[in-house]
Protein backbone atom coordinates (compact mmCIF):
# COMPACT_ATOMS: atom_id res chain seq x y z
CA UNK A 1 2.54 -9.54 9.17
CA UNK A 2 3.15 -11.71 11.68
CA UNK A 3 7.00 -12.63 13.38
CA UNK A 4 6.32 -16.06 13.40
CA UNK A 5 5.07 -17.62 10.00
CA UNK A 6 3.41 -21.16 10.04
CA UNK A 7 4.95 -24.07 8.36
CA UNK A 8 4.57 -24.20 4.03
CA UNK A 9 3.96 -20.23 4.64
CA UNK A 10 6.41 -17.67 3.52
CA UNK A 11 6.86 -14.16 1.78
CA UNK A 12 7.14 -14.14 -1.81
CA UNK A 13 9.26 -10.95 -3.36
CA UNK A 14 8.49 -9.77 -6.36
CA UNK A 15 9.37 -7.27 -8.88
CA UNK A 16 13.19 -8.01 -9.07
CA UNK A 17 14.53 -10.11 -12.48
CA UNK A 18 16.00 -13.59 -11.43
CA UNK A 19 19.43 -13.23 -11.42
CA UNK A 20 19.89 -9.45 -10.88
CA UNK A 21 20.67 -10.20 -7.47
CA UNK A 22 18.70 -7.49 -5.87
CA UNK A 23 16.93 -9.13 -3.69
CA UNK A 24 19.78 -9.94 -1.76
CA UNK A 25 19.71 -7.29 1.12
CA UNK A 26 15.97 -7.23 1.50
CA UNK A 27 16.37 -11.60 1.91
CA UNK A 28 18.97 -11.08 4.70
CA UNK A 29 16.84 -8.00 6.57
CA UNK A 30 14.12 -10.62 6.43
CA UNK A 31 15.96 -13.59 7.37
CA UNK A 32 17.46 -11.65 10.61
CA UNK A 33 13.66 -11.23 11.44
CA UNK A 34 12.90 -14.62 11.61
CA UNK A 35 10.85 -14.72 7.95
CA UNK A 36 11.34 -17.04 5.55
CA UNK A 37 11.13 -15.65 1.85
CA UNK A 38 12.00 -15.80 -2.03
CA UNK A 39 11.87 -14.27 -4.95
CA UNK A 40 9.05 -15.30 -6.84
CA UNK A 41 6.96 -14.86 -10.63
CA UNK A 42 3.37 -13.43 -11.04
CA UNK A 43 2.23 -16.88 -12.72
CA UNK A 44 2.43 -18.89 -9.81
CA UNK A 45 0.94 -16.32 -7.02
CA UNK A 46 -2.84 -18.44 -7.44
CA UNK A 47 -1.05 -21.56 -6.64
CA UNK A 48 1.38 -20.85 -3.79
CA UNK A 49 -0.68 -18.38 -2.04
CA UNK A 50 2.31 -17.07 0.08
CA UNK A 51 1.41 -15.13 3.53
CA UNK A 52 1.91 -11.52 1.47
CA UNK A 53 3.95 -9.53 -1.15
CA UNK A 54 6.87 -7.55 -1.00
CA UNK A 55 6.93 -5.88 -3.98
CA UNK A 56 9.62 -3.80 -5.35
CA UNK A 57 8.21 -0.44 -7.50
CA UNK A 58 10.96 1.54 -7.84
CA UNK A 59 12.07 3.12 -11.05
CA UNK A 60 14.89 -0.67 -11.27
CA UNK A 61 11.71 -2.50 -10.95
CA UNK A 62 10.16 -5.05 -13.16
CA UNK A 63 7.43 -4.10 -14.03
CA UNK A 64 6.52 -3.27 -10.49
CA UNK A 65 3.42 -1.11 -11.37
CA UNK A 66 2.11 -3.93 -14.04
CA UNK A 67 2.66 -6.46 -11.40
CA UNK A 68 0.56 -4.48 -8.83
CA UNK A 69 -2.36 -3.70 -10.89
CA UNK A 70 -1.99 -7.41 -12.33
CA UNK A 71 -2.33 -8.70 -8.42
CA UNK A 72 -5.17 -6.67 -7.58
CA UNK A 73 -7.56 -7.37 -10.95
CA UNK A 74 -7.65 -10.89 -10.33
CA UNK A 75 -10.02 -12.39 -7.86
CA UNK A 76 -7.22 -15.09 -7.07
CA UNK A 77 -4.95 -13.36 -6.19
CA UNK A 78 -6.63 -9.35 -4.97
CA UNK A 79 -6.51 -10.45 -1.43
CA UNK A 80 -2.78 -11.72 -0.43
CA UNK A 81 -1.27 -8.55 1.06
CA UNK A 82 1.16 -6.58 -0.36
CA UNK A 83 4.03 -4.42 1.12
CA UNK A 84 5.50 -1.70 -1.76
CA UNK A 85 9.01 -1.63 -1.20
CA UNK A 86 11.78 1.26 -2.87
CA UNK A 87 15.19 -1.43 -3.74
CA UNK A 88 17.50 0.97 -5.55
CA UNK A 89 19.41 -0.12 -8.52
CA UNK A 90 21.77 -2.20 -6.19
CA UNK A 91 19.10 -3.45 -4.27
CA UNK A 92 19.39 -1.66 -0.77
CA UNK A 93 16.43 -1.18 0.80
CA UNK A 94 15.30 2.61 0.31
CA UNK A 95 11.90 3.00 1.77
CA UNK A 96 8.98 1.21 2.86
CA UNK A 97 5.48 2.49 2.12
CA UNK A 98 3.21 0.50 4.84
CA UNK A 99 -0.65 1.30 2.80
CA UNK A 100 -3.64 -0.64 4.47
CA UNK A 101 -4.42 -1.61 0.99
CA UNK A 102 -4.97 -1.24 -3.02
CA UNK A 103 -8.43 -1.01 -4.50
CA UNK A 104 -8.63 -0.75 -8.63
CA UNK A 105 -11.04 1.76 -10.18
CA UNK A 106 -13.98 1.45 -10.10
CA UNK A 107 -14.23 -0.10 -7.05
CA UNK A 108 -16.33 -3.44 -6.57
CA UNK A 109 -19.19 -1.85 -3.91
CA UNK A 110 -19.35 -5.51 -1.76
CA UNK A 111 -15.93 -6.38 -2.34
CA UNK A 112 -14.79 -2.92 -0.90
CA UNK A 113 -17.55 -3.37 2.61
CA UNK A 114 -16.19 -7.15 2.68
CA UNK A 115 -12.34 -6.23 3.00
CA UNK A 116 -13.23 -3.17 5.33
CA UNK A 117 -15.15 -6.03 7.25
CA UNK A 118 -12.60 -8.63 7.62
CA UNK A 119 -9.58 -5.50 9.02
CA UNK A 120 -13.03 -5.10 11.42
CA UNK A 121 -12.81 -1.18 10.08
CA UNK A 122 -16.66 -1.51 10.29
CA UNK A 123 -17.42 -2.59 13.65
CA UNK A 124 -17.71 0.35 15.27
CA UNK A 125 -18.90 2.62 12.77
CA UNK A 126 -22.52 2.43 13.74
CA UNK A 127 -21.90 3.27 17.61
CA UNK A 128 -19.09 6.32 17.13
CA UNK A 129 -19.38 9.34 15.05
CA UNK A 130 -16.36 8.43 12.97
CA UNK A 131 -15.14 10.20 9.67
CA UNK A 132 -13.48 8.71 6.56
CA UNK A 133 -11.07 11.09 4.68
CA UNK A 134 -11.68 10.87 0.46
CA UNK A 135 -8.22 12.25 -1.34
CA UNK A 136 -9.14 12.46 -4.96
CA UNK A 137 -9.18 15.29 -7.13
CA UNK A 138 -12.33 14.31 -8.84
CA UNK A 139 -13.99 13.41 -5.68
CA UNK A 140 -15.28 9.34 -6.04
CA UNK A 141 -18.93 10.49 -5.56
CA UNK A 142 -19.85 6.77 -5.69
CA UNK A 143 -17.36 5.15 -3.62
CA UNK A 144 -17.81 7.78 -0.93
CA UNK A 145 -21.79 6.46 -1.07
CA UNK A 146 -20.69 3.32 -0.33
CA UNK A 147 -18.38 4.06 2.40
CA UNK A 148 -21.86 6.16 3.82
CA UNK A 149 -23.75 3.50 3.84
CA UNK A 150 -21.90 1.66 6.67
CA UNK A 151 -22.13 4.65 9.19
CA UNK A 152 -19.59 6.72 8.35
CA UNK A 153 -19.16 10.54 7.58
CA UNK A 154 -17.00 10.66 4.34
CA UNK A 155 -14.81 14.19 4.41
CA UNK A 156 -13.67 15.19 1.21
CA UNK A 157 -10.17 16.71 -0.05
CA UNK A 158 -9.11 17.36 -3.54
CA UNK A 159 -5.50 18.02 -3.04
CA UNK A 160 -2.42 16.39 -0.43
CA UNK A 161 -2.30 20.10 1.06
CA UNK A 162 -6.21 19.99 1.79
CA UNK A 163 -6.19 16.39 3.20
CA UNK A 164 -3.40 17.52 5.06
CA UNK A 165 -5.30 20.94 6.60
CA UNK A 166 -8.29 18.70 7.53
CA UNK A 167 -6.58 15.76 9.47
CA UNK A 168 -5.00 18.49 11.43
CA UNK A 169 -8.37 19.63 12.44
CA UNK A 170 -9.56 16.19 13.43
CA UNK A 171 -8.68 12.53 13.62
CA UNK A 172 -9.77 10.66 10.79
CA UNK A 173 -10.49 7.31 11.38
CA UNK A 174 -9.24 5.80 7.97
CA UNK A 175 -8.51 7.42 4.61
CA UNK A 176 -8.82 6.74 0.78
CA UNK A 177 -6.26 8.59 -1.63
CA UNK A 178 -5.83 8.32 -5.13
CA UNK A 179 -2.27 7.23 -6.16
CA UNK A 180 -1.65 10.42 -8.37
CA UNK A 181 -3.20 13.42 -6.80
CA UNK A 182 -2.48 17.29 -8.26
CA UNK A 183 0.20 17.92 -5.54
CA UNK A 184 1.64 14.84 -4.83
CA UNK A 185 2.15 10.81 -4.89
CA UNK A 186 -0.57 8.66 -2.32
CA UNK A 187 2.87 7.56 -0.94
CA UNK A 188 4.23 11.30 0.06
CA UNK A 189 0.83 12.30 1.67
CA UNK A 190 1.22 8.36 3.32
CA UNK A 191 4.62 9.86 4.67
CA UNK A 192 3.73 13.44 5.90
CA UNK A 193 -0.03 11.95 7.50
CA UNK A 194 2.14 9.48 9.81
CA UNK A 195 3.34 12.50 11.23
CA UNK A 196 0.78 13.76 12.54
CA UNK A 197 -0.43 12.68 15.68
CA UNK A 198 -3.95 12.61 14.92
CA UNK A 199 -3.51 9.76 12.06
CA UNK A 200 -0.33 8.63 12.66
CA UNK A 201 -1.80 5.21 12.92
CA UNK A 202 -4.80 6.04 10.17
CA UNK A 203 -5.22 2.95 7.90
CA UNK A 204 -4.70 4.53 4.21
CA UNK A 205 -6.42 2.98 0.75
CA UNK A 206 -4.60 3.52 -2.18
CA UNK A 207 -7.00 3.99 -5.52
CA UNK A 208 -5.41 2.72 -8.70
CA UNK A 209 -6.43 3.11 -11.74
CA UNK A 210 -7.08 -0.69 -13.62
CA UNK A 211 -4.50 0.09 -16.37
CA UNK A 212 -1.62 2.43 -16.23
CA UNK A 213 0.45 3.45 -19.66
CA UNK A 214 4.21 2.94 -19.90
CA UNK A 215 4.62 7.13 -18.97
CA UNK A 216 2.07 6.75 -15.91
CA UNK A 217 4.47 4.25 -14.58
CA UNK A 218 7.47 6.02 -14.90
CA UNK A 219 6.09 9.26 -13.47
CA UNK A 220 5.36 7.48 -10.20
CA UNK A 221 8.09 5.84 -9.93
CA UNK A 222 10.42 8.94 -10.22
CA UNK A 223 8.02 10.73 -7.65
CA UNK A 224 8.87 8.31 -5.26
CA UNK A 225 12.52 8.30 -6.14
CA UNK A 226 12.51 11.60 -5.55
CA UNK A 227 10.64 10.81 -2.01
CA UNK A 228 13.15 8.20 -1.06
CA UNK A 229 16.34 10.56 -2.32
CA UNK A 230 19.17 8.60 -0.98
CA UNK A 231 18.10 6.98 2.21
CA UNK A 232 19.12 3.84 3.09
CA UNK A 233 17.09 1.75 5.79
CA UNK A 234 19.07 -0.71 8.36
CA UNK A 235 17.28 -3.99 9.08
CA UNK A 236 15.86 -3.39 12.48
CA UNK A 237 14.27 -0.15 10.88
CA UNK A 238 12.89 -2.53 7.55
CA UNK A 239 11.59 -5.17 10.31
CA UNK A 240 9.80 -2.53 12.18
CA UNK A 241 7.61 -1.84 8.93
CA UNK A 242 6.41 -5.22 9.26
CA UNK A 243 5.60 -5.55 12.38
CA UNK A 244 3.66 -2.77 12.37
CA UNK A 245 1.27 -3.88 9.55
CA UNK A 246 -2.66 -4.36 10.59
């Protein structure tokens, strides 16, 4: 995301009930950075087509998971980028979780190759040997077709610990994980693969599932409690997140 955001263009937060208050920290972190936000409603994302999301889906959410998948099914709104934020019950800012992307299960073939085309992912798959890393315990035999049939070499891993073991063997040039995986959350493997030097900068997919039950929800949401613990970030740390985005 951009510093500088053009006129009638701003960040929308979402996931926080009007008149909790919680956005308050995460407004003045973004105000210090120059961004203009507010909080904002699900209904009118199609009309006001803010610059992108900052979406709160921590266990104090609402209905931060609903809102997500909700975003992402509809072709009006699938495309406006979305940063998943951790706001704890007060609303300080926990933890960031910088993905490249959400895709919904099963995943539309052309409208995967088009958004791979326009973050130019594809442009140099047909002159470099590059490999894409597939984190899913039952393997996406389809998707990683797809991803094939635009020059790359998909490597597979069924587990966090095995997509861990291979992208210390080799860089990976982007990666596709499934939200729940046997071992742990998309968003811990997210943390422990920016570690390591050889995909520290590694765009990574998230794969969600197009409906998630009440328990689902709540089970992610307490892994990445658990992830976040009691952390607290400071603006210019919150600000970095952003800047960094693709």
């Amino acid at each position: 995301m951009p510093e500088n955001i053009a006129a009638g263009r701003e960040l929308w937060i979402l996931g926080i009930k009007p008149g909790s208050e919680r956005e308050e920290q995460l407004c003045s972190y973004l105000t210090a950075g120059g961004y203009r936000c507010r909080l904002e409603q699900f209904e009118n994302l199609a009309a006001g087509r803010p610059l992108g999301i900052i979406l709160d889906i921590s266990p104090f959410s609402d209905d931060g998971w609903g809102l997500l998948l909700q975003i992402k099914n509809s072709p009006t709104t699938r495309n406006i980028p979305i940063l998943p934020v951790f706001l704890s019950e007060a609303g300080k800012v926990g933890g960031v979780f910088p993905v490249a992307g959400f895709f919904t299960q099963p995943v539309d073939e052309n409208y995967l190759l088009e958004r791979l085309a326009v973050y130019g992912l594809t442009e140099e798959a047909e002159t470099w040997d590059l490999q894409a890393m597939m984190v899913s315990r039952l393997g996406e035999e389809r998707l990683s077709k797809t991803i094939e049939s635009v020059g790359f070499e998909v490597i597979k891993a069924y587990t966090a610990k095995e997509a861990r073991a291979l992208s210390s063997i080799h860089p990976v040039y982007m990666a596709f994980v499934s939200l729940m995986l046997p071992d742990m959350s998309a968003f811990e493997l997210l943390e422990k693969l920016r570690l390591n030097p050889y995909c520290s900068n590694t765009p990574v997919f998230v794969l969600l599932k197009d409906e998630m039950k009440a328990g689902e929800k709540t089970a992610i949401s307490r892994e990445i409690a658990h992830l976040v613990s009691k952390k607290q970030l400071s603006c210019e740390e919150f600000l970095g997140y952003l800047r960094r985005r693709p």
